[in-house]
N, C-alpha and C. Protein backbone atom coordinates (compact mmCIF):
# COMPACT_ATOMS: atom_id res chain seq x y z
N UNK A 1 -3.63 5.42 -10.66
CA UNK A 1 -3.01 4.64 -9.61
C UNK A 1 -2.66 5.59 -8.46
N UNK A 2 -2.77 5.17 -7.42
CA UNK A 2 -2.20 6.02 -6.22
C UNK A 2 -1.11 5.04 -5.40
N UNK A 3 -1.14 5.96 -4.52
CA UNK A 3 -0.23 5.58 -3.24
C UNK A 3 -0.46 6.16 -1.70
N UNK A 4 0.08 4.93 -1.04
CA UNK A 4 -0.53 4.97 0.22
C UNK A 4 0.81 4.79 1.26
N UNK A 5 0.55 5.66 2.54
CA UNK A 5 1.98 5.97 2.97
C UNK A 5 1.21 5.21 4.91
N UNK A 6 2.24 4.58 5.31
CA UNK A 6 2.29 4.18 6.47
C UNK A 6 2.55 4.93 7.55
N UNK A 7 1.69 5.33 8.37
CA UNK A 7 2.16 6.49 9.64
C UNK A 7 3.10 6.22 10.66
N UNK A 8 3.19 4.60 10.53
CA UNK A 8 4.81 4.45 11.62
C UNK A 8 5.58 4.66 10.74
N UNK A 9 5.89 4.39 10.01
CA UNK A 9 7.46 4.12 9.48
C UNK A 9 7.30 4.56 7.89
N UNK A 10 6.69 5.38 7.09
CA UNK A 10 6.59 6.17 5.95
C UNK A 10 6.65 4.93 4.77
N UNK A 11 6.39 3.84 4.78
CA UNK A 11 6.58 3.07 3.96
C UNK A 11 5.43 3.41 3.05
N UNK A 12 5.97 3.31 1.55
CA UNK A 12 4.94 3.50 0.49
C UNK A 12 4.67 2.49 -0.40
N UNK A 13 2.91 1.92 -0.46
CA UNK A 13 2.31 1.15 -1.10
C UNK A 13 2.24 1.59 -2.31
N UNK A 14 2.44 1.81 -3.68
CA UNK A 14 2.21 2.27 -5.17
C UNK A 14 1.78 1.46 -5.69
N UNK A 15 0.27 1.88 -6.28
CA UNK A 15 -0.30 0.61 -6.84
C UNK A 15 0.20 0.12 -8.16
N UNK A 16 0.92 1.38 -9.05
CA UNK A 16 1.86 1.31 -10.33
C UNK A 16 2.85 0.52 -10.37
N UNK A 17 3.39 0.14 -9.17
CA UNK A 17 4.67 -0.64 -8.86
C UNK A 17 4.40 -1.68 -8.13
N UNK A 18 3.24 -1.73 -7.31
CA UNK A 18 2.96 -3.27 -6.38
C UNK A 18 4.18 -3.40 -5.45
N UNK A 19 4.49 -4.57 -5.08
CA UNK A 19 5.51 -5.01 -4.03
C UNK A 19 5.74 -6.86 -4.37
N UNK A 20 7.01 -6.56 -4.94
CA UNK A 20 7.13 -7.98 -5.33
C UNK A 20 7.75 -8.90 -4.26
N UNK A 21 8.16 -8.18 -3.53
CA UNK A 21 8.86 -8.96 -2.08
C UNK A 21 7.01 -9.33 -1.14
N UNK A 22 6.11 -8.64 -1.32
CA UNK A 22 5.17 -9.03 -0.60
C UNK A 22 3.89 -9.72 -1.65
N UNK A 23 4.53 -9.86 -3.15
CA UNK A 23 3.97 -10.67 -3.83
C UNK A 23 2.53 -9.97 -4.66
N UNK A 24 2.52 -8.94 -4.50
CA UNK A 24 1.82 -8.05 -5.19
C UNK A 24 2.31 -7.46 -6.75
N UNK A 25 1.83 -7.80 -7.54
CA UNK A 25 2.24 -7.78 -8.97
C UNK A 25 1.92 -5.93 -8.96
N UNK A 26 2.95 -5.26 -10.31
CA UNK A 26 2.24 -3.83 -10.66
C UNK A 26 0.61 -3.59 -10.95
N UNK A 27 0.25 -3.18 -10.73
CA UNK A 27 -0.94 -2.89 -11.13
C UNK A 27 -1.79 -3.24 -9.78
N UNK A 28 -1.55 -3.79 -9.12
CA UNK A 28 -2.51 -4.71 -7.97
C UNK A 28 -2.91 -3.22 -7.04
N UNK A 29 -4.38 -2.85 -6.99
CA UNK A 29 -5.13 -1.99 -6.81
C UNK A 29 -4.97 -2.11 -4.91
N UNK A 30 -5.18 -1.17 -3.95
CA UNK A 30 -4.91 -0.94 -2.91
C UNK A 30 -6.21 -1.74 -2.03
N UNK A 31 -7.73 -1.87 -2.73
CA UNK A 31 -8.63 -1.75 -2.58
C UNK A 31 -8.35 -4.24 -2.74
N UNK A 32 -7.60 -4.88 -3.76
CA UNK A 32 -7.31 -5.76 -4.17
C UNK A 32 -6.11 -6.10 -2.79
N UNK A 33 -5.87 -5.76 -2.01
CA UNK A 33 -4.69 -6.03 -1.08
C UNK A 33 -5.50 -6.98 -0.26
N UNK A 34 -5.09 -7.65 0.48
CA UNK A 34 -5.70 -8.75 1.54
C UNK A 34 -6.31 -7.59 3.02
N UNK A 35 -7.28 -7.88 3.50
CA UNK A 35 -8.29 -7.15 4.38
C UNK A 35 -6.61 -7.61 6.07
N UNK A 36 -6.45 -8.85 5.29
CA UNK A 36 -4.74 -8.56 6.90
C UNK A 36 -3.69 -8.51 6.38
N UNK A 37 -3.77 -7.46 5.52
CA UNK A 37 -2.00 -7.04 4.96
C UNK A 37 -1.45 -6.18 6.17
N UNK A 38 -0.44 -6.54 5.94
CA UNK A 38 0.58 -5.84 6.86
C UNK A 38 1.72 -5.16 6.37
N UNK A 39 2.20 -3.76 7.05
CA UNK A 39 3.45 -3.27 6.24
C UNK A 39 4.42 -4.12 6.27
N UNK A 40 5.35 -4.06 5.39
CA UNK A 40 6.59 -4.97 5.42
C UNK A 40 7.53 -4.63 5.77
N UNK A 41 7.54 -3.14 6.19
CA UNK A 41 8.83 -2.55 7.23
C UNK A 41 8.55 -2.35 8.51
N UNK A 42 6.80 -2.29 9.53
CA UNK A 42 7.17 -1.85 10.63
C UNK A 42 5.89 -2.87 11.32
N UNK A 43 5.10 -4.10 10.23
CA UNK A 43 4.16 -4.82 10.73
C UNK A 43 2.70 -4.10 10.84
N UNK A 44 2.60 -2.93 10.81
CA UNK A 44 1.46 -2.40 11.74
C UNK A 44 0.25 -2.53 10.47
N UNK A 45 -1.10 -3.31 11.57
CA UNK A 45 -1.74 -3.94 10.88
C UNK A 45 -3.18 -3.75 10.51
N UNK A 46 -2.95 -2.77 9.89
CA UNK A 46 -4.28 -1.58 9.51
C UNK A 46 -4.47 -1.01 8.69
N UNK A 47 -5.21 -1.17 7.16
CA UNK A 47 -4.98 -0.93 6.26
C UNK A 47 -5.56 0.72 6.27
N UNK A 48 -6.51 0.55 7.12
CA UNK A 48 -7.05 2.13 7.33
C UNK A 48 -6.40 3.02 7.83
N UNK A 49 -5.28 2.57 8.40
CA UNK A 49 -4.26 3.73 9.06
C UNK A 49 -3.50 4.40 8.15
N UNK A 50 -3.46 3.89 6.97
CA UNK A 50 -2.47 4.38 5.74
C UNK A 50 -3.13 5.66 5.38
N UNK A 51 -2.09 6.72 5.02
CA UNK A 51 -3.46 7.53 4.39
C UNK A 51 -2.87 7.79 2.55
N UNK A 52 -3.72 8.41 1.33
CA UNK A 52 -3.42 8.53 0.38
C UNK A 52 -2.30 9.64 0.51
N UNK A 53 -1.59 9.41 -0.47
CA UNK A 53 -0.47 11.06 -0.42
C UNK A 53 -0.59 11.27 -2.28
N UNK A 54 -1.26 10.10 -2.51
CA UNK A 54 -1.28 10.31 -4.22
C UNK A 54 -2.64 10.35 -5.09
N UNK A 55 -3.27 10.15 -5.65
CA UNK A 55 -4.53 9.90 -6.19
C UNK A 55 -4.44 10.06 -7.65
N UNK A 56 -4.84 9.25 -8.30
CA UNK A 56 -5.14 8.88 -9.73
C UNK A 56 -5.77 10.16 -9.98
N UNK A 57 -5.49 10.69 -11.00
CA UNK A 57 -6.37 11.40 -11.84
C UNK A 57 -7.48 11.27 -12.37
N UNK A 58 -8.60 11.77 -12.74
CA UNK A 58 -9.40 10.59 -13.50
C UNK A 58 -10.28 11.86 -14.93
């Protein structure tokens, strides 16, 4: 599982933890997010702007 960090406002996506306020169950893969998700702290609406700060092992 990784994680993905927002360049306005440092908000972190964890795919281990999901986001239950934005209705994303644990496990829900980054790649599984809606193509117009939006952060939930600063709006900005680009999933490509996020960059990894974590990466699964494999």
């Amino acid at each position: 599982m990784s994680r993905y960090l927002c360049p306005e406002c440092g908000y972190i996506y964890d795919e281990a933890r999901g986001d239950a306020y934005m209705g994303f169950a644990p496990g829900t893969d980054w790649a599984d997010l809606p193509a117009d998700f939006v952060c939930p702290d600063c709006a900005i609406s680009y999933k490509e702007d996020f960059t990894v700060v974590d990466e699964a092992l494999s």
